[in-house]
Protein backbone atom coordinates (compact mmCIF):
# COMPACT_ATOMS: atom_id res chain seq x y z
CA UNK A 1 -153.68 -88.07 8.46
CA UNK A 2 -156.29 -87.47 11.64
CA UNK A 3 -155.71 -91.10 12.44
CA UNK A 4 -151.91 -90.51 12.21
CA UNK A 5 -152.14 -87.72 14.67
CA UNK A 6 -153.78 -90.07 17.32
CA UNK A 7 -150.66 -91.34 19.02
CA UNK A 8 -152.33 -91.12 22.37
CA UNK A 9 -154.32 -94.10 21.05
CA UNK A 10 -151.65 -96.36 19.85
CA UNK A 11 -150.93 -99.64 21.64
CA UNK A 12 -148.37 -101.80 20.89
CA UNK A 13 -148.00 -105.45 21.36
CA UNK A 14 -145.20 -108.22 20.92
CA UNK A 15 -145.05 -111.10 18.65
CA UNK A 16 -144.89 -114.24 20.47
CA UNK A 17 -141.62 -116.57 20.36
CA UNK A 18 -144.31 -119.03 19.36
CA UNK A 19 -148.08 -120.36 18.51
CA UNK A 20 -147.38 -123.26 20.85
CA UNK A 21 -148.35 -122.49 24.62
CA UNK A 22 -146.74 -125.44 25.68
CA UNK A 23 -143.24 -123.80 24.15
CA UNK A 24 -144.79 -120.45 25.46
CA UNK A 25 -144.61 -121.94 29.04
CA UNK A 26 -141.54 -123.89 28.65
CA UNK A 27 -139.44 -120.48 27.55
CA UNK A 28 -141.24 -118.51 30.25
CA UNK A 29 -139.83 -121.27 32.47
CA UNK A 30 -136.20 -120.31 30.99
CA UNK A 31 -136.52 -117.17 30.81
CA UNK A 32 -137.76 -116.86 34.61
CA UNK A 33 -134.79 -118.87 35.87
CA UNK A 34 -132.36 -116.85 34.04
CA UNK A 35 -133.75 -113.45 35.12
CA UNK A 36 -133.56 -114.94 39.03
CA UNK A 37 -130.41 -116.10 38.58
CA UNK A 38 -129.02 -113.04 37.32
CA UNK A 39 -130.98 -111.05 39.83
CA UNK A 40 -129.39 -113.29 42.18
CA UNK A 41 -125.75 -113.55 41.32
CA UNK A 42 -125.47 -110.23 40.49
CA UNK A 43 -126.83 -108.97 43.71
CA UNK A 44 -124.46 -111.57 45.91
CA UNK A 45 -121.78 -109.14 44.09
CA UNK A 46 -122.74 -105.88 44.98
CA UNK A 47 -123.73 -106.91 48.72
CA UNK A 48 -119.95 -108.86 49.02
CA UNK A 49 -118.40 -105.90 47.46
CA UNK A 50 -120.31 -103.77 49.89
CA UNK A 51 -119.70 -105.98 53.11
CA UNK A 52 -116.08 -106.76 52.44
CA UNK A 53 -113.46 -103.79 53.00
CA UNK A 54 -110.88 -105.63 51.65
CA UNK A 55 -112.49 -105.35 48.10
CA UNK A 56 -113.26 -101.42 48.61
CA UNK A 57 -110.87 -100.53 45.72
CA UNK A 58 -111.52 -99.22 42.11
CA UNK A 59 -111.74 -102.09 40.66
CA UNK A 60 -114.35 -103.86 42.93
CA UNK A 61 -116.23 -100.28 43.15
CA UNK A 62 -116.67 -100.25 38.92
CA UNK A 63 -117.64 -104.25 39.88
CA UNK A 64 -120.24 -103.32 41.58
CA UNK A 65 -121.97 -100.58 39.73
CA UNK A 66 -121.64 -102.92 36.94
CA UNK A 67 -123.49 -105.24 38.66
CA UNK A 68 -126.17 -102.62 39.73
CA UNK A 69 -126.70 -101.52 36.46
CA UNK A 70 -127.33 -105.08 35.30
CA UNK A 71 -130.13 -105.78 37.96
CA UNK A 72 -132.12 -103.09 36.43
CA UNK A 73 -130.91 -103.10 32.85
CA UNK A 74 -132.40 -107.16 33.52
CA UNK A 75 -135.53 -105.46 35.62
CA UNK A 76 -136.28 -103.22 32.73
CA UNK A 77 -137.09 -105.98 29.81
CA UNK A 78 -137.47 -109.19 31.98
CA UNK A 79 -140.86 -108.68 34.10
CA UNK A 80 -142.99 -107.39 30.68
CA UNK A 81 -140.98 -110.10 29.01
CA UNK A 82 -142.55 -112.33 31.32
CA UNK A 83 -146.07 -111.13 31.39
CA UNK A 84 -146.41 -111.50 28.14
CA UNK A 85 -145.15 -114.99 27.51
CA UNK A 86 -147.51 -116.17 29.89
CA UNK A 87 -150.87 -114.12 28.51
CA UNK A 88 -152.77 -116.10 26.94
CA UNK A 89 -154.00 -112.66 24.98
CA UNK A 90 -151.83 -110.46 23.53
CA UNK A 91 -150.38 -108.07 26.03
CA UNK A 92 -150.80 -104.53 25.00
CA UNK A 93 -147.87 -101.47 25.80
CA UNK A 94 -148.91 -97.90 25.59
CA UNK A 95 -147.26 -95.26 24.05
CA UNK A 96 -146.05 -94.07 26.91
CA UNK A 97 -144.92 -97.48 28.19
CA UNK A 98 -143.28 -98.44 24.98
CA UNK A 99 -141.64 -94.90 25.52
CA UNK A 100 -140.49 -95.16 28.98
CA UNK A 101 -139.13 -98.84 28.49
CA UNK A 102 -136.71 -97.67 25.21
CA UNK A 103 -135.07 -95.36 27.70
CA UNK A 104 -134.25 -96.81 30.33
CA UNK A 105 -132.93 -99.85 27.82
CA UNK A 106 -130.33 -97.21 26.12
CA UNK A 107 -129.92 -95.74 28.93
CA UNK A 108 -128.72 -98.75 31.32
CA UNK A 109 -127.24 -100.35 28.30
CA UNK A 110 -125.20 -97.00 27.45
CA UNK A 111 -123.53 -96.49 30.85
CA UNK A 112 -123.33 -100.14 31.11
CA UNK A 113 -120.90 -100.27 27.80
CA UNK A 114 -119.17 -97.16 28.82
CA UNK A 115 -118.54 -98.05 32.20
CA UNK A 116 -116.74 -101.73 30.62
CA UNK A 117 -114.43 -98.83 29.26
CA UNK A 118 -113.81 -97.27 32.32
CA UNK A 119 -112.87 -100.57 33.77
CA UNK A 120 -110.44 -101.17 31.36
CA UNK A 121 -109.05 -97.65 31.82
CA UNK A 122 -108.34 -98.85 35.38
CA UNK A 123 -107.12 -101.83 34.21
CA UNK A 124 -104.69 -100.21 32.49
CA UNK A 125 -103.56 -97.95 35.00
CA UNK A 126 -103.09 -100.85 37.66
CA UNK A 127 -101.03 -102.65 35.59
CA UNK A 128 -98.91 -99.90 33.29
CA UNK A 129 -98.49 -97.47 36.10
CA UNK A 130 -98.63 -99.79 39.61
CA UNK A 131 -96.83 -97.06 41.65
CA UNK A 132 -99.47 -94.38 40.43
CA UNK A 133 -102.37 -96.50 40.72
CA UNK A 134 -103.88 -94.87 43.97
CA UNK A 135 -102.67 -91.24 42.92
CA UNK A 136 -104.47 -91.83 39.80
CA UNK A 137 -107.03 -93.37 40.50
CA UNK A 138 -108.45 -91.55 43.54
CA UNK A 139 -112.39 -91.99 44.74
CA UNK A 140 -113.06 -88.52 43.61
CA UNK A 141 -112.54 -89.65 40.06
CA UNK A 142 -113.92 -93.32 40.59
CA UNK A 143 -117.02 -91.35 41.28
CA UNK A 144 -116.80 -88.70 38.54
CA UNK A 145 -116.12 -91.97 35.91
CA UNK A 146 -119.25 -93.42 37.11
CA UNK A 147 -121.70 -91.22 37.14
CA UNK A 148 -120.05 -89.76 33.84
CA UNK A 149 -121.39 -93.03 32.41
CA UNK A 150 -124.81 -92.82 33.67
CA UNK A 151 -125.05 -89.14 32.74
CA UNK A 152 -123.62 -89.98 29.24
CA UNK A 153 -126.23 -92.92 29.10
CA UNK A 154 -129.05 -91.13 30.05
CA UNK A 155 -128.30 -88.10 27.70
CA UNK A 156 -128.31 -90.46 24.58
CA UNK A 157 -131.34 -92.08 25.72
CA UNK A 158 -133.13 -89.27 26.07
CA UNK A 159 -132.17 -87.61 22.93
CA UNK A 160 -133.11 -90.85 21.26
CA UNK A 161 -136.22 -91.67 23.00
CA UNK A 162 -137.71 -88.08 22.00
CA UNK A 163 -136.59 -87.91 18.71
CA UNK A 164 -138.08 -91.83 18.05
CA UNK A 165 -141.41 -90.78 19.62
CA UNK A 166 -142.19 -88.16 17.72
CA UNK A 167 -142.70 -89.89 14.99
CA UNK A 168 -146.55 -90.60 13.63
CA UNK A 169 -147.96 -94.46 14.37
CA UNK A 170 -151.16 -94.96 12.95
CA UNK A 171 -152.46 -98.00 14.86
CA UNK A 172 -151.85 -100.09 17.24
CA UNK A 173 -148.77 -102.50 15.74
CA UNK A 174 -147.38 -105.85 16.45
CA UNK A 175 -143.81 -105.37 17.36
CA UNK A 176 -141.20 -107.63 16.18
CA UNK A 177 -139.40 -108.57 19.13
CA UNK A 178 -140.07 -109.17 23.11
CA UNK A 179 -139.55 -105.42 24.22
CA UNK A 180 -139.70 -102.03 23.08
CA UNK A 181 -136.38 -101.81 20.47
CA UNK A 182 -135.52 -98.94 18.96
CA UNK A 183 -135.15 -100.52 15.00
CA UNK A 184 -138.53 -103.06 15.64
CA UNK A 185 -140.65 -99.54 16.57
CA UNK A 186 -139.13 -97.44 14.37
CA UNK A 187 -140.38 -99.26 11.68
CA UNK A 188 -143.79 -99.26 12.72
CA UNK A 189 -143.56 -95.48 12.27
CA UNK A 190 -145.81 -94.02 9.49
CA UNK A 191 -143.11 -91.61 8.25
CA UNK A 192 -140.13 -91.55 6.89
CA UNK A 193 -137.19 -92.53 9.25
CA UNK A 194 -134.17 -91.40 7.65
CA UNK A 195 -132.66 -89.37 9.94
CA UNK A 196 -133.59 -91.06 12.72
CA UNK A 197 -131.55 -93.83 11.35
CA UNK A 198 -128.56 -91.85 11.12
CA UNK A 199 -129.39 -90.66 14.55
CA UNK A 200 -129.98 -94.33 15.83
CA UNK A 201 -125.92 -95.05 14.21
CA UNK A 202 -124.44 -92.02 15.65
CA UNK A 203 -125.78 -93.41 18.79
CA UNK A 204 -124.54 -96.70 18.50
CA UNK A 205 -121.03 -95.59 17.66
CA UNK A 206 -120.28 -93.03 20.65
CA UNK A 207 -121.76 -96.03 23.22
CA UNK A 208 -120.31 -99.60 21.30
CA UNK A 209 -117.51 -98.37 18.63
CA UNK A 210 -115.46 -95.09 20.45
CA UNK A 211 -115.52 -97.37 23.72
CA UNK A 212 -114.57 -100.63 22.32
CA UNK A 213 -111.30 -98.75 20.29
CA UNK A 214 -110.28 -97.31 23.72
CA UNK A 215 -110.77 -100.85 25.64
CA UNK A 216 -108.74 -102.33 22.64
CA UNK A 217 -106.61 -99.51 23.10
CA UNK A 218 -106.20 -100.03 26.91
CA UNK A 219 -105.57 -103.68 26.50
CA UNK A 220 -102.48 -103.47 23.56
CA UNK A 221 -100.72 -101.59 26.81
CA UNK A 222 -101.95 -104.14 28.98
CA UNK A 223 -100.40 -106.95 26.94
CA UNK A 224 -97.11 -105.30 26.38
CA UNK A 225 -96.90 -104.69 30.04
CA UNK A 226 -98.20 -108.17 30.99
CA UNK A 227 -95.27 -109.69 28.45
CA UNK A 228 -92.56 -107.51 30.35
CA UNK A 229 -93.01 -108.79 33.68
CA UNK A 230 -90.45 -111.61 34.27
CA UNK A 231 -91.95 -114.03 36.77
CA UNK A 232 -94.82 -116.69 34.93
CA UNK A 233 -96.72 -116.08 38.74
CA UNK A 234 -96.74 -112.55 38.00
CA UNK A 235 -98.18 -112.47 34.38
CA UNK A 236 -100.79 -114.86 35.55
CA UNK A 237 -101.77 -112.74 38.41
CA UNK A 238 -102.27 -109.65 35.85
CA UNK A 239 -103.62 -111.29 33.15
CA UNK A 240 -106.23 -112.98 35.55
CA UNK A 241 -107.58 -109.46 36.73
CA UNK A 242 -108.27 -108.81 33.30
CA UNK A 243 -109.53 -112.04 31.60
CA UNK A 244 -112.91 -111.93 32.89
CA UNK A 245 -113.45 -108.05 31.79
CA UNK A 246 -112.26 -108.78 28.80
CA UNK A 247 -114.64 -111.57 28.36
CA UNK A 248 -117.43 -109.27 29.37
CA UNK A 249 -116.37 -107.22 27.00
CA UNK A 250 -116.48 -109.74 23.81
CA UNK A 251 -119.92 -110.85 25.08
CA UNK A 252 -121.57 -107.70 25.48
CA UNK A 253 -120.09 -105.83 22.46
CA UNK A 254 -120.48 -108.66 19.89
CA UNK A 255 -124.26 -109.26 20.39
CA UNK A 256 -125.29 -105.30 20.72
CA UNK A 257 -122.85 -104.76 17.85
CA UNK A 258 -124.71 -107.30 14.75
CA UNK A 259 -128.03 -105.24 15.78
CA UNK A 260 -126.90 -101.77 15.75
CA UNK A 261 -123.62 -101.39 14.14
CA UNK A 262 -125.79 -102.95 10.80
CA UNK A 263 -127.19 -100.92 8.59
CA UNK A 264 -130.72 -100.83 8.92
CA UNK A 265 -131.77 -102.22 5.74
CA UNK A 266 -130.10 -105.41 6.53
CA UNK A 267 -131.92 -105.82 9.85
CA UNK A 268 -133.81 -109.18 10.16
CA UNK A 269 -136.66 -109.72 13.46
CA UNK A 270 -135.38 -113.41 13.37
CA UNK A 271 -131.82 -112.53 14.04
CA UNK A 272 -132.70 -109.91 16.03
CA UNK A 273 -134.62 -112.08 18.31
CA UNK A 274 -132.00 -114.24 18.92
CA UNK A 275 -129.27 -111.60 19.59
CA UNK A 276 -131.75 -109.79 21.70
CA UNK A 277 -132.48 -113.02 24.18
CA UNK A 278 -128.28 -113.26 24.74
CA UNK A 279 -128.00 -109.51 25.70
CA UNK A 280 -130.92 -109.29 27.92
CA UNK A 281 -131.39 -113.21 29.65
CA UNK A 282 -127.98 -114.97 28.75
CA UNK A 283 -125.79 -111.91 29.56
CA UNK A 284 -126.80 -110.50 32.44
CA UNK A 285 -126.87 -114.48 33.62
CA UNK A 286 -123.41 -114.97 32.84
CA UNK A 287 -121.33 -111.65 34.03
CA UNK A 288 -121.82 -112.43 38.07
CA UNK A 289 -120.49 -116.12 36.66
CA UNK A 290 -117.42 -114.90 34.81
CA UNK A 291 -116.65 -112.92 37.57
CA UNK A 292 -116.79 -115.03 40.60
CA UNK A 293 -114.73 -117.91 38.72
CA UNK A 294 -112.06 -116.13 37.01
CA UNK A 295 -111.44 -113.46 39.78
CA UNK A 296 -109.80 -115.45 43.30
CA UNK A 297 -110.62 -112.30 45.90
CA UNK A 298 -114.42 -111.98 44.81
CA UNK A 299 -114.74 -115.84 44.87
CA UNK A 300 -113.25 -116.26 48.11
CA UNK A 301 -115.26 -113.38 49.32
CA UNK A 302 -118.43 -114.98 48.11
CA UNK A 303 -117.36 -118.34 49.77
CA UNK A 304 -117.15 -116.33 53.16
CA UNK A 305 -120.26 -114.41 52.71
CA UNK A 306 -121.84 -117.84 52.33
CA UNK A 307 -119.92 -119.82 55.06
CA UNK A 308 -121.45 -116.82 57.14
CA UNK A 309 -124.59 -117.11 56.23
CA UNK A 310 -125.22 -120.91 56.90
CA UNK A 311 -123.63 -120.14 60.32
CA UNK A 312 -126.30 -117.75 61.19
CA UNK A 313 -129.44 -120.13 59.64
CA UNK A 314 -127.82 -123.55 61.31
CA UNK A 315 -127.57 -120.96 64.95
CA UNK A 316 -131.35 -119.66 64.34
CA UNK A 317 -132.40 -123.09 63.84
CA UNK A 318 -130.78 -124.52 66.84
């Protein structure tokens, strides 16, 4: 029981993705390219949004602070991630670490899925109610949406965080994954986790199931609308504003929903390790892509941004 009580001395560490350091170093390799890349693409989105008036609208504005949130949400797992791939000891987390990197995970991966329901609540307004659009959406509530997210995010996080954290760990434990998880650590705890469990699904529903039913909600009007509108030019042009969200959408909520939507019982670290590398390297990787193909304005905004930029390097080098 003394030893229990100790939890300043706990240290955590990760299991490696393998024995091998010549696979060690070939998925740090992978794993560093997608984390630039999405640090990259995602950030060429938030600075064209941000240079461009012609793409300061609601849409491009819930673009861009999903693109924000993605830089970090990536910032928050990739760099440990990274360190200790290429360790060639195990690298050891804290308590408090371990702590402070489960939060800001729920928290940036909260607002993140709440704020894919807020888009599609704009979605729905653009294309159900065109004539209303700017009376409805106004940028006092684009801003009141937003940080609702974030303040919904980091109020679940924090309730979660604390109430995971309390619990006893005897010793320093070998966690089954590549970052600090709520399911991997929770079973590492020395007590019985019942409720925290039930705290960890309650959770999950309000961010991944309530959010998802109202996006599925949103997009039944969206359809019907979409099928109304006579011209072929027409449905293409609305359907295209919403294929890549909606893509988003399947990618983010089908990988977070196999880990936490599952009972516990049925969790597996194998599966969980897999899911886990889509929704924090492959994910983050592919949103700035889905984005800049399927959506003409951003792509052609990007193309200018660019164009612009090699104008200034080839006048610098002359």
């Amino acid at each position: 029981m003394e030893e229990g009580n100790q939890t300043g001395m706990v240290l955590f560490h990760f299991r490696p993705f393998s024995k091998l350091p010549e696979v060690q170093m070939l998925i740090f390799v992978l794993f560093l390219m997608m984390y630039l890349v999405s640090i990259g693409g995602n950030m060429s989105i938030v600075l064209t949004i941000w240079t461009n008036r012609c793409l300061h609208t609601p849409m491009y504005f819930f673009l861009a602070n999903l693109a924000s949130l993605e830089i970090f949400y990536s910032s928050t797992i990739a760099p440990l991630t990274l360190a200790s791939i290429l360790s060639t000891e195990r690298t050891v987390v804290s308590l408090a670490g371990c702590g402070a990197q489960m939060f800001f995970f729920i928290f940036l991966g909260s607002a993140d899925c709440i704020l894919l329901a807020v888009m599609a609540y704009d979605r729905f307004v653009a294309i159900c109610h065109p004539l209303r659009y700017t009376l409805i959406m106004s940028w006092h509530l684009c801003v009141q949406l937003a940080l609702g997210s974030l303040l919904l995010g980091f109020i679940l996080a924090m309730q979660l965080t604390v109430l995971i954290f309390q619990l006893p760990f005897c010793s320093s434990k070998e966690i089954s994954l590549f970052y600090c998880d709520v399911l991997p650590v929770m079973r590492l705890a020395c007590a019985d986790t019942h409720v925290h469990e039930a705290t960890l699904f309650v959770v999950s529903v309000i961010v991944l199931t309530i959010p998802f039913l109202l996006i599925t909600l949103s997009y039944v009007f969206i359809v019907d609308a979409i099928l109304k509108i006579r011209s072929a030019e027409g449905r293409h042009k609305a359907f295209s504003t919403c294929s890549s969200h909606l893509t988003v959408v399947l990618l983010q909520y089908g990988c977070t929903s196999l880990i936490y939507l599952c009972p516990s019982s049925s969790y597996s670290p194998e599966r969980g390790q897999v899911v886990s590398v889509v929704y924090t390297f492959i994910t983050p990787v592919l949103n700035p892509l889905i984005y800049s193909m399927r959506n003409r304005e951003l792509k052609d905004a990007l193309r200018r941004v660019i164009m612009k930029l090699v104008l200034i390097q080839t006048q610098e080098a002359l």
